[in-house]
N, C-alpha and C. Protein backbone atom coordinates (compact mmCIF):
# COMPACT_ATOMS: atom_id res chain seq x y z
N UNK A 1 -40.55 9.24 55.24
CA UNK A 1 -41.14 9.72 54.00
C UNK A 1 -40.09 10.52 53.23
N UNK A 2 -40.19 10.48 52.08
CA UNK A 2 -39.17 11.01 50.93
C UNK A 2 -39.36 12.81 51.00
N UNK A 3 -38.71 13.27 50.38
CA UNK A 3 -39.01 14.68 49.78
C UNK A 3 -39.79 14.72 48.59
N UNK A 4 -40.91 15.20 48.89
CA UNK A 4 -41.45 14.88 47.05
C UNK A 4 -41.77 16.34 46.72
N UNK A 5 -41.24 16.37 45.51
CA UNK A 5 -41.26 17.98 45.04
C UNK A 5 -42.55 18.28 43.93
N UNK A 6 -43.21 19.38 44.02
CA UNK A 6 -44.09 19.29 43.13
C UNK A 6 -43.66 20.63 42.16
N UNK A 7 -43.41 20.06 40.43
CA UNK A 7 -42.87 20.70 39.88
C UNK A 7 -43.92 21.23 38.54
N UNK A 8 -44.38 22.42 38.53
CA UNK A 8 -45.41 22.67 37.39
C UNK A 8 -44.56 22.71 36.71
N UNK A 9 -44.87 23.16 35.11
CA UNK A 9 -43.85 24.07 34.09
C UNK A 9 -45.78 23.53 32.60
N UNK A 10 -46.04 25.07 32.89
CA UNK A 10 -47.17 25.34 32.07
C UNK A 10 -48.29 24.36 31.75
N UNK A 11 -48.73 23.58 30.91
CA UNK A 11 -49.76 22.71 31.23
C UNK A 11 -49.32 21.49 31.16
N UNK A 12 -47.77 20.98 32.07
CA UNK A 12 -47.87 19.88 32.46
C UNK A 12 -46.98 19.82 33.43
N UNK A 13 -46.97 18.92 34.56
CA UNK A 13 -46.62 19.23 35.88
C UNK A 13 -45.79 17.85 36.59
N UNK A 14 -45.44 17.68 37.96
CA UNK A 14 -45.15 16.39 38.04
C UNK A 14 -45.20 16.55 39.75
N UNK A 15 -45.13 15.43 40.31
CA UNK A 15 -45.08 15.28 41.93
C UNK A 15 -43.68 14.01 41.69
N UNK A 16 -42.56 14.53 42.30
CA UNK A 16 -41.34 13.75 42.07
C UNK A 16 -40.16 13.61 43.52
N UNK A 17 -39.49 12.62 43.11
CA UNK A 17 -38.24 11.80 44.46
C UNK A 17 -37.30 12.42 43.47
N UNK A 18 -36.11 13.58 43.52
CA UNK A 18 -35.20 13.40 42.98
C UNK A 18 -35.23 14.75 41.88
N UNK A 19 -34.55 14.89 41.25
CA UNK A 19 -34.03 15.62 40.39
C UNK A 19 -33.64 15.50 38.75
N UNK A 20 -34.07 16.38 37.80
CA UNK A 20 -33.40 16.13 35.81
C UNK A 20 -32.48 14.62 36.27
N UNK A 21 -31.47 14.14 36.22
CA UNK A 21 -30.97 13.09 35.50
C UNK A 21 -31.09 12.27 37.14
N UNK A 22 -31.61 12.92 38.00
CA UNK A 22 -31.57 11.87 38.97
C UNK A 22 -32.73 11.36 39.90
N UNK A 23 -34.13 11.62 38.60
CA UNK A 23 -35.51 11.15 39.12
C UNK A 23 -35.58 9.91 39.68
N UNK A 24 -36.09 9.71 41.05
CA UNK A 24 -36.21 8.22 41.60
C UNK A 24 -37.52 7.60 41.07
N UNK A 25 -38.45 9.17 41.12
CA UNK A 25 -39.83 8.64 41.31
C UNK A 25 -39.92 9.42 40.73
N UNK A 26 -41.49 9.42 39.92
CA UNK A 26 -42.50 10.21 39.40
C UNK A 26 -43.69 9.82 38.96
N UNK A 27 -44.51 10.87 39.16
CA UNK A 27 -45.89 10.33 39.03
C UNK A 27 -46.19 12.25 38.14
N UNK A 28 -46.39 12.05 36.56
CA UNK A 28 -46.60 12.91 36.03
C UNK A 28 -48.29 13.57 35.34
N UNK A 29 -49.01 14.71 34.88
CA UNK A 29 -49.80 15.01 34.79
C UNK A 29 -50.02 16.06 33.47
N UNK A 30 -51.53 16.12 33.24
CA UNK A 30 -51.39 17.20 32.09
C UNK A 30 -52.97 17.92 32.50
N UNK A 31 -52.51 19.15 32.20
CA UNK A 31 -53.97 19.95 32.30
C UNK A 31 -54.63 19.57 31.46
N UNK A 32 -56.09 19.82 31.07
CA UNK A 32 -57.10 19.75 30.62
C UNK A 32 -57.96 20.75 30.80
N UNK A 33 -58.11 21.95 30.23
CA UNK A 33 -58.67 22.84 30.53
C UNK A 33 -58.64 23.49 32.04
N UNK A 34 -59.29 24.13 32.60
CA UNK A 34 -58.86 24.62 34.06
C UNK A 34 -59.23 24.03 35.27
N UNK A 35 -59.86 23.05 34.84
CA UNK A 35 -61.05 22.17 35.84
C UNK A 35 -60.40 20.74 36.41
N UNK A 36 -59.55 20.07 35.37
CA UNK A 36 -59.02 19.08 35.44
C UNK A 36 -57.58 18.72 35.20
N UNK A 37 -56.73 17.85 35.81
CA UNK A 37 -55.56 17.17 35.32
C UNK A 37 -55.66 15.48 34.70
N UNK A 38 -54.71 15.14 34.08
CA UNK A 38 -54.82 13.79 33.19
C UNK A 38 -53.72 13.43 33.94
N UNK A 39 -53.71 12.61 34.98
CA UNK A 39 -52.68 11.08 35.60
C UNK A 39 -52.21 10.45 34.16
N UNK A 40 -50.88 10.66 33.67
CA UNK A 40 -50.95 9.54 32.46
C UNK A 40 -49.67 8.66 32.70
N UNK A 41 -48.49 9.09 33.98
CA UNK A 41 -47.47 7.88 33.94
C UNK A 41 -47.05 8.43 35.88
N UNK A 42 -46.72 7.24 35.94
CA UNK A 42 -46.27 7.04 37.52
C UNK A 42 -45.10 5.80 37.30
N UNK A 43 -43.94 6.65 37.75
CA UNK A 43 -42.32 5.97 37.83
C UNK A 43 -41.97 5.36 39.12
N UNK A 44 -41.28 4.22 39.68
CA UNK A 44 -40.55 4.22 40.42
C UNK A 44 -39.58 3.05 40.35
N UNK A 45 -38.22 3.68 40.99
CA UNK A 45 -37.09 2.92 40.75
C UNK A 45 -36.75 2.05 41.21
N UNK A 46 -36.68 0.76 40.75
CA UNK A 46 -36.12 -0.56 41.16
C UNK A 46 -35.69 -0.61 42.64
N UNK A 47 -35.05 0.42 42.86
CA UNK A 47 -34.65 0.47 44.10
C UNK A 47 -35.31 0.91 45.25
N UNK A 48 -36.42 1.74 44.86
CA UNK A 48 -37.41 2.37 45.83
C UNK A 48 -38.94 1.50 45.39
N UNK A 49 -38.96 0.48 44.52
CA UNK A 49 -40.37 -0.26 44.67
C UNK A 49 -40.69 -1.33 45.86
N UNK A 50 -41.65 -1.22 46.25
CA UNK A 50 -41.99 -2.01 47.65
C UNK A 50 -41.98 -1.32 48.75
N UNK A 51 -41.90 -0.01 48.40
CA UNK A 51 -41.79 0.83 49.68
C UNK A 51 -42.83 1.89 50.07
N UNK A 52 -43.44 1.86 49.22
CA UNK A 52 -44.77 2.68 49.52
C UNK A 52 -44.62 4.11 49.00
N UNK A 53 -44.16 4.26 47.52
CA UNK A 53 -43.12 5.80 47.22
C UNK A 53 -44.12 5.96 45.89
N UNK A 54 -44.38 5.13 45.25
CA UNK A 54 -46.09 5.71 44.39
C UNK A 54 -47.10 6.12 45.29
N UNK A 55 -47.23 5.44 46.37
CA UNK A 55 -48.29 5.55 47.25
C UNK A 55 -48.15 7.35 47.83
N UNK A 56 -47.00 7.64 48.04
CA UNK A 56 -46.69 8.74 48.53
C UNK A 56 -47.58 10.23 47.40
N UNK A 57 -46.49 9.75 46.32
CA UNK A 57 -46.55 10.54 45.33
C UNK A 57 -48.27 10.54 44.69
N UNK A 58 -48.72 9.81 44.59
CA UNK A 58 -50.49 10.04 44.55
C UNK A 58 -51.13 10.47 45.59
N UNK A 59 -50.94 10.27 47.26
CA UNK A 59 -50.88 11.22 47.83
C UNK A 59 -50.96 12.55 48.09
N UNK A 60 -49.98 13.22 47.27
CA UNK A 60 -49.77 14.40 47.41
C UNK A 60 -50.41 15.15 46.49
N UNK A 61 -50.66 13.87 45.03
CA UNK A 61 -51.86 14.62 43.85
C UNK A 61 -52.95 14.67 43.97
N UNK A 62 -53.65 13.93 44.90
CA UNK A 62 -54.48 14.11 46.42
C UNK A 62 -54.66 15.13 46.29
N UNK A 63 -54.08 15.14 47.32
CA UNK A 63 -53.74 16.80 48.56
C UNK A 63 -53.95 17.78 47.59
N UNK A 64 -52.87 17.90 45.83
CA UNK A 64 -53.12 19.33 45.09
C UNK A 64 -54.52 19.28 44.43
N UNK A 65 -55.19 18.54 44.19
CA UNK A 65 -56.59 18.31 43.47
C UNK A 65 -57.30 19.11 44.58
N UNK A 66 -57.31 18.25 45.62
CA UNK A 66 -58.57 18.95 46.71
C UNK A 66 -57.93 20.28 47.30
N UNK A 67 -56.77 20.87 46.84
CA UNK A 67 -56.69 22.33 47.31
C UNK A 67 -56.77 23.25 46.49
N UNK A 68 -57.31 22.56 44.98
CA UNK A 68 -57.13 23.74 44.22
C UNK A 68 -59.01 23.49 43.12
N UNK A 69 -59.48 22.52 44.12
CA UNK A 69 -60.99 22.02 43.47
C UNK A 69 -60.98 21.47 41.92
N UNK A 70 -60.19 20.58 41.75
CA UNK A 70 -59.87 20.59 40.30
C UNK A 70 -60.78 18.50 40.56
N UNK A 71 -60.64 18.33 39.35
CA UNK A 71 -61.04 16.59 39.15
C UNK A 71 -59.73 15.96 38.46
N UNK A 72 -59.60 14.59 38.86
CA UNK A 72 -58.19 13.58 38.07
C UNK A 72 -58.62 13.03 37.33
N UNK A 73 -58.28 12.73 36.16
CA UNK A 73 -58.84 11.50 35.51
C UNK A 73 -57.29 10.52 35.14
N UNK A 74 -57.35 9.75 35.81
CA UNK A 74 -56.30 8.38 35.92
C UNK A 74 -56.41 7.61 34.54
N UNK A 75 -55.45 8.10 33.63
CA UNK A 75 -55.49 7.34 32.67
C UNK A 75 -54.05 6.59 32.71
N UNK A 76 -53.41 6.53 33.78
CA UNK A 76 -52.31 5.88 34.60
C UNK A 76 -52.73 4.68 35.45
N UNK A 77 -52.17 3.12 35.18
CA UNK A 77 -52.68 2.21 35.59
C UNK A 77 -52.99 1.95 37.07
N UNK A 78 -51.40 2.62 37.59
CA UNK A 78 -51.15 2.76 38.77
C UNK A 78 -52.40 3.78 39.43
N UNK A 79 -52.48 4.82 39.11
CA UNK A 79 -53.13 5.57 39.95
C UNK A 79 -54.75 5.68 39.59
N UNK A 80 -55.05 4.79 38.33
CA UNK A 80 -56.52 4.23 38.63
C UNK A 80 -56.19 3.49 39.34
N UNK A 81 -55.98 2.10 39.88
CA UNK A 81 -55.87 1.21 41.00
C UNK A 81 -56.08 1.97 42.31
N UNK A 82 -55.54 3.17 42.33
CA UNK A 82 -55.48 3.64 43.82
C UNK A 82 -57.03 4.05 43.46
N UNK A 83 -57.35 5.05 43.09
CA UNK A 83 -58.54 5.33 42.88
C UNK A 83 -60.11 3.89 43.05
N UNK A 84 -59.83 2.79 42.57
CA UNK A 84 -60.63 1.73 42.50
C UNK A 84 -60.12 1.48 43.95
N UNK A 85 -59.19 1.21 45.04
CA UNK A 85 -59.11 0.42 46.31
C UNK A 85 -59.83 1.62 46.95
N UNK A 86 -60.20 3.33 46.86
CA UNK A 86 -60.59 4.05 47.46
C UNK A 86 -61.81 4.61 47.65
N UNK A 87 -63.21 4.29 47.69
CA UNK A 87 -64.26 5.16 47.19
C UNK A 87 -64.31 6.65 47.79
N UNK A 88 -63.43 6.65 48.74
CA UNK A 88 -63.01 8.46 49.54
C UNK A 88 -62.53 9.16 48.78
N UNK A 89 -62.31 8.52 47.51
CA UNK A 89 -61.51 9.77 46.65
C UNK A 89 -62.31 10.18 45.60
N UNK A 90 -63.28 9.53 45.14
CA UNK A 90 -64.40 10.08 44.85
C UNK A 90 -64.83 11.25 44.14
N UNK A 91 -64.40 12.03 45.36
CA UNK A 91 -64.40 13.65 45.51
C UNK A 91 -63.94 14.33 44.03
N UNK A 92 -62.46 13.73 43.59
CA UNK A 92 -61.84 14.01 43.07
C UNK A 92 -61.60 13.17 41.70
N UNK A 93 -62.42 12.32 41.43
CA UNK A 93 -61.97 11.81 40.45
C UNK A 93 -63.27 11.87 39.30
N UNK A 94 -62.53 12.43 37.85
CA UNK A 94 -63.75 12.86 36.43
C UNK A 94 -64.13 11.53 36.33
């Protein structure tokens, strides 16, 4: 599994592979009042697709939703799809 860093900066945030000019991956977000985040783009690099490294990175937006009681709303193609193969996530999704 990668290092995936989770990077706020005020009301918009990201779960990321990599670093400023040397992002592999990303899967980015925007607040919505205090209750919710907006899924609106999920990256990954030519070189890391087929490997299960979106899968990771929604994962972990997972994990921050249900630790901080908030709802997703996936207006990201990618991470509605995950949401539609899952009805366990449920929990978490506006």
């Amino acid at each position: 599994m990668m290092e995936i860093k989770h990077i706020e900066n005020g009301r918009k945030g990201s779960f990321q592979v990599g670093e400023n000019e040397s992002i592999q991956a990303q899967m980015t977000y925007l607040w919505s009042g205090t209750q919710k985040i907006i899924v609106d783009h999920t990256f990954v690099s030519p070189s890391l697709q087929g490997k299960g490294i979106g899968k990771q990175l929604f994962d972990q937006m997972i994990g921050f939703a249900r630790e901080k009681k908030i709802k997703v709303l996936p207006l990201c193609p990618f991470a509605r799809a995950q949401f539609d193969k899952d009805p366990q996530l449920n929990d978490v999704l506006f």
